[in-house]
C-alpha atoms as a PDB file:
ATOM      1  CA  UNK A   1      -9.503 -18.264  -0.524  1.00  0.00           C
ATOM      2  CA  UNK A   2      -8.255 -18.967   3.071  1.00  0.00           C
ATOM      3  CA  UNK A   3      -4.860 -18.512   4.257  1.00  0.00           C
ATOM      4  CA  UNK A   4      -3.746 -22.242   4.545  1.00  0.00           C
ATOM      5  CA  UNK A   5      -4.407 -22.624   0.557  1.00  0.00           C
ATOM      6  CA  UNK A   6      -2.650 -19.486  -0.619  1.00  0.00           C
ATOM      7  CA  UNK A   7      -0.170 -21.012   1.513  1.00  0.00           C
ATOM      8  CA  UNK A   8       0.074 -24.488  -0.213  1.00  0.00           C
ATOM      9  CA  UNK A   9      -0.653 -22.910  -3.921  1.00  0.00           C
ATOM     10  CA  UNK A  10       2.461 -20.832  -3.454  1.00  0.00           C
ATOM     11  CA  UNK A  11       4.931 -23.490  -1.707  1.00  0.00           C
ATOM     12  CA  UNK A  12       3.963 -26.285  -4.558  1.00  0.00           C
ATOM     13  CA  UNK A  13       3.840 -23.565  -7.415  1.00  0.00           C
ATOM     14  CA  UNK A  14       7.550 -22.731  -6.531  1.00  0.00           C
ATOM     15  CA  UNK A  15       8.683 -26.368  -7.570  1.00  0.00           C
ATOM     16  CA  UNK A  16       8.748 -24.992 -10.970  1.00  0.00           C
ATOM     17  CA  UNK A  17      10.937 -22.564 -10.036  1.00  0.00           C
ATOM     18  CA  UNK A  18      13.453 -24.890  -8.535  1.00  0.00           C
ATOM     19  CA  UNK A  19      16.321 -23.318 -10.651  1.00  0.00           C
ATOM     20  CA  UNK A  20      15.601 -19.975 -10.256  1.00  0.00           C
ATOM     21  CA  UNK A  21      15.207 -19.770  -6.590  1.00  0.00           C
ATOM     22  CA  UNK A  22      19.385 -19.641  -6.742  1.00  0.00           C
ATOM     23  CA  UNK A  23      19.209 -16.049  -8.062  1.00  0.00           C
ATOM     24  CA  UNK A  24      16.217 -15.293  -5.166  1.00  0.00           C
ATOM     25  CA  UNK A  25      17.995 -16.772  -2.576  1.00  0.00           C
ATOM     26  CA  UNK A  26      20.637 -14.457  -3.362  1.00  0.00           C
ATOM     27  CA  UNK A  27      17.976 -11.404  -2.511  1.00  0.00           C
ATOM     28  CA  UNK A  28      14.918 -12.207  -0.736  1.00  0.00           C
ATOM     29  CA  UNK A  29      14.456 -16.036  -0.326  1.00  0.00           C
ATOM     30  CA  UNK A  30      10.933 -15.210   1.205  1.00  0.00           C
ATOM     31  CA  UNK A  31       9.951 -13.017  -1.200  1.00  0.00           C
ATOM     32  CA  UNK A  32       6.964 -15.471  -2.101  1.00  0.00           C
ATOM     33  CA  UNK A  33       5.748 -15.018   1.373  1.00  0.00           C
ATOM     34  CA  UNK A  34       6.130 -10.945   2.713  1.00  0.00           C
ATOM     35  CA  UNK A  35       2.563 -10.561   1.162  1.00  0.00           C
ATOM     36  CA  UNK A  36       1.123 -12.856   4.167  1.00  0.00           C
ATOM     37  CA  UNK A  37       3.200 -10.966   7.241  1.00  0.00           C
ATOM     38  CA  UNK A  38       0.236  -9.457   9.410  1.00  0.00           C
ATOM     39  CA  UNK A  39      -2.883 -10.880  10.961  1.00  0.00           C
ATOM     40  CA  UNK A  40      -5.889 -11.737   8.771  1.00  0.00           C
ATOM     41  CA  UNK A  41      -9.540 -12.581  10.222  1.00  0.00           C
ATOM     42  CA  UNK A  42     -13.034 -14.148   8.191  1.00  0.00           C
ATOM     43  CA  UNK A  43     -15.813 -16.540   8.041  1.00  0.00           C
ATOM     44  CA  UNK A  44     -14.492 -20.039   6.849  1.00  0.00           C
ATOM     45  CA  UNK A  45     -16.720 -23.372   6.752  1.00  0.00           C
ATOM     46  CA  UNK A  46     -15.461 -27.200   7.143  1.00  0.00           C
ATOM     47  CA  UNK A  47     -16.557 -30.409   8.371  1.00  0.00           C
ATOM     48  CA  UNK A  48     -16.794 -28.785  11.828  1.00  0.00           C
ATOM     49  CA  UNK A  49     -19.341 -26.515  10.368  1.00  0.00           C
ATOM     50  CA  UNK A  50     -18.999 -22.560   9.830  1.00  0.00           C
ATOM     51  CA  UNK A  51     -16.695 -20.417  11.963  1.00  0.00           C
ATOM     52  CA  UNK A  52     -14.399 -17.478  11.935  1.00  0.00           C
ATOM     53  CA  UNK A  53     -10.384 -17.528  11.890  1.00  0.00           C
ATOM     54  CA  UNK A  54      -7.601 -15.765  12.629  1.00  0.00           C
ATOM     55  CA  UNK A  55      -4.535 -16.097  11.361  1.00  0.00           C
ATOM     56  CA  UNK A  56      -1.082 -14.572  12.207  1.00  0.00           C
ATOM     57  CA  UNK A  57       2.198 -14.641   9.888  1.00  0.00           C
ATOM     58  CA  UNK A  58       5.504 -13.598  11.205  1.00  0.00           C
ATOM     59  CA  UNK A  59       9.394 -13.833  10.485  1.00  0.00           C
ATOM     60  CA  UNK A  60      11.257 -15.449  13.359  1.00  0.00           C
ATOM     61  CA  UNK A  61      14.732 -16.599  13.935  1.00  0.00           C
ATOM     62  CA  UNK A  62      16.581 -13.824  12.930  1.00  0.00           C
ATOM     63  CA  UNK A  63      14.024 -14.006   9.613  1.00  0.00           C
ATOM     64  CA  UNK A  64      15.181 -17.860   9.050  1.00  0.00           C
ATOM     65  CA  UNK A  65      11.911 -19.051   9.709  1.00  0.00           C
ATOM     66  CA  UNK A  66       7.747 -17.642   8.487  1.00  0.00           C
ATOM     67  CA  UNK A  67       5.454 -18.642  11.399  1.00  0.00           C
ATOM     68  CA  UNK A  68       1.926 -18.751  11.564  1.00  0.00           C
ATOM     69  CA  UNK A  69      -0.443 -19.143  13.950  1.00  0.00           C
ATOM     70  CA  UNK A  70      -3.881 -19.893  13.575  1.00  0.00           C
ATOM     71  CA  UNK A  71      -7.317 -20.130  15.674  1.00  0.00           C
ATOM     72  CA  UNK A  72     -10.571 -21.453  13.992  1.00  0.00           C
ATOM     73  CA  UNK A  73     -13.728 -20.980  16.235  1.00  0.00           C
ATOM     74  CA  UNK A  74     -17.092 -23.095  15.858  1.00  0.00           C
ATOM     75  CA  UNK A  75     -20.001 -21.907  17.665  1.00  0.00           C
ATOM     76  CA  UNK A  76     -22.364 -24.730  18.513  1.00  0.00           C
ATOM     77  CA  UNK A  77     -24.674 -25.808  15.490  1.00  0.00           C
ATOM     78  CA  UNK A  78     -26.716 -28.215  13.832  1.00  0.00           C
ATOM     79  CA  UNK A  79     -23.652 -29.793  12.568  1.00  0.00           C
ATOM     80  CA  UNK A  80     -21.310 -29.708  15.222  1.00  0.00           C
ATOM     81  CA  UNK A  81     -23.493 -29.328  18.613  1.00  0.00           C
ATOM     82  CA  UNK A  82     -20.912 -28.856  21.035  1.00  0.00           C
ATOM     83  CA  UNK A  83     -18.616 -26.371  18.993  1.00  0.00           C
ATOM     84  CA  UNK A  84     -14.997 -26.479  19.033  1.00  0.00           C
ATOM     85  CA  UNK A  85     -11.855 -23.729  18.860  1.00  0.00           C
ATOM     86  CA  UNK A  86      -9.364 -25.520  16.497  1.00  0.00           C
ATOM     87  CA  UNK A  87      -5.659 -24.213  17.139  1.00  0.00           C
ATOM     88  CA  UNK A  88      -2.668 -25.410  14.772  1.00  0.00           C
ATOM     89  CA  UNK A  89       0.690 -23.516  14.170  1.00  0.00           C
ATOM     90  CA  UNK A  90       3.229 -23.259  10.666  1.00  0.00           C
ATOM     91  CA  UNK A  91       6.340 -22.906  10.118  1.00  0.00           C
ATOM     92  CA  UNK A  92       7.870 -22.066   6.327  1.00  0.00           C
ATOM     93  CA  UNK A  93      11.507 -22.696   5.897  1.00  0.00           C
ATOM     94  CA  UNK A  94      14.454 -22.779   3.271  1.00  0.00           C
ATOM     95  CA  UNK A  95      16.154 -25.894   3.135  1.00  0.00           C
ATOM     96  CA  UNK A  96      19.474 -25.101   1.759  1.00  0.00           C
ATOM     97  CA  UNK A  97      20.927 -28.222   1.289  1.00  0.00           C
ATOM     98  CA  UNK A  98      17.720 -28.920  -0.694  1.00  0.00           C
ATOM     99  CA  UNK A  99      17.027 -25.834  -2.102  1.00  0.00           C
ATOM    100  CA  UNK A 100      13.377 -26.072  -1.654  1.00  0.00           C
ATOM    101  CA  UNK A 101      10.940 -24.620   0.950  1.00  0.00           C
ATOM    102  CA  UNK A 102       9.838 -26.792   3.532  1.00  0.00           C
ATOM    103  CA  UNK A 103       5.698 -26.130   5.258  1.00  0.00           C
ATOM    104  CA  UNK A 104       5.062 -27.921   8.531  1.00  0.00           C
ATOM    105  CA  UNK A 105       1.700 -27.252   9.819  1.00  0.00           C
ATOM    106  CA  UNK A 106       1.544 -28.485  14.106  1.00  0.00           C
ATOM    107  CA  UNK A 107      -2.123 -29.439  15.278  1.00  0.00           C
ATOM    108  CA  UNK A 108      -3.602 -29.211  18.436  1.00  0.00           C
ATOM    109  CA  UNK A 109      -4.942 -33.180  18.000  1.00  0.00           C
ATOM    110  CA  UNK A 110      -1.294 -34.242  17.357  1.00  0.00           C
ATOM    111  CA  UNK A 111      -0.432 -34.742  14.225  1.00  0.00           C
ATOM    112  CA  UNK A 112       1.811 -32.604  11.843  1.00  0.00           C
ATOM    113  CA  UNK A 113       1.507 -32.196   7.700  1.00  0.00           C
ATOM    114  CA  UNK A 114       4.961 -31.389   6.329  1.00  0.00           C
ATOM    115  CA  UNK A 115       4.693 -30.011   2.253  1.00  0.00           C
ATOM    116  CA  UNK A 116       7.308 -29.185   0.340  1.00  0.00           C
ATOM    117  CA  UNK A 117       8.049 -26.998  -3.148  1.00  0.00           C
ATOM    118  CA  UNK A 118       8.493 -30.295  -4.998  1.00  0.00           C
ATOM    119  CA  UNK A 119       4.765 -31.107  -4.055  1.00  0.00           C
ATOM    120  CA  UNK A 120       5.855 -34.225  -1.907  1.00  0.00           C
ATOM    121  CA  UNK A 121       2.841 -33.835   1.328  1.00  0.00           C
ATOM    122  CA  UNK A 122       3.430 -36.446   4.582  1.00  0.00           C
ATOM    123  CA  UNK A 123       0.984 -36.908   6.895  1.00  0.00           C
END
């Protein structure tokens, strides 16, 4: 499973946790997270065709903030002739006032997807 849906499984699973995030908060509010600190590397396939990735997770902002950082490489093939490098970068936060985490992915083309733990997704 690549790194982008672990990601969104475990922000929109922890909408059913809503309440007891107040006791987590209290300990490790990123607790969900720790297990994706580090760089991770495979084969994924897309529209663009089949590639490799390489992914980056780390706590920034005095630990406030889980940013990732991501490059997806396409060699030229039959279904994407010119081949492309794909770049995007995440941020995970805790929204306090909220109390829900908040997933804001940045792409290279310009647009941003912003999920949160309720499961509301904006494009």
């Amino acid at each position: 499973m690549n790194a982008r849906i672990c990601v969104l499984l475990a922000i929109s699973s922890l909408g059913i946790q809503a309440g007891a995030q107040e006791d987590s908060r209290k300990t490790d509010t990123f607790a969900p997270f720790r297990f994706l600190v580090g760089t991770w590397a495979g084969d994924q396939a897309g529209q663009p065709g089949e590639g490799t990735a390489e992914r980056t997770y780390q706590f920034i902002l005095n630990g406030r903030f889980l940013q990732e950082r991501n490059t997806s490489t396409y060699l030229p093939q039959e279904k994407n002739k010119t081949g492309e490098v794909h770049h995007h970068m995440s941020m995970i936060s805790y929204d306090t006032t909220r109390k829900l985490f908040v997933f804001r992915q940045f792409h290279t083309e310009g647009f941003v997807n912003t999920l949160d733990s309720n499961g509301g997704w904006s494009t």
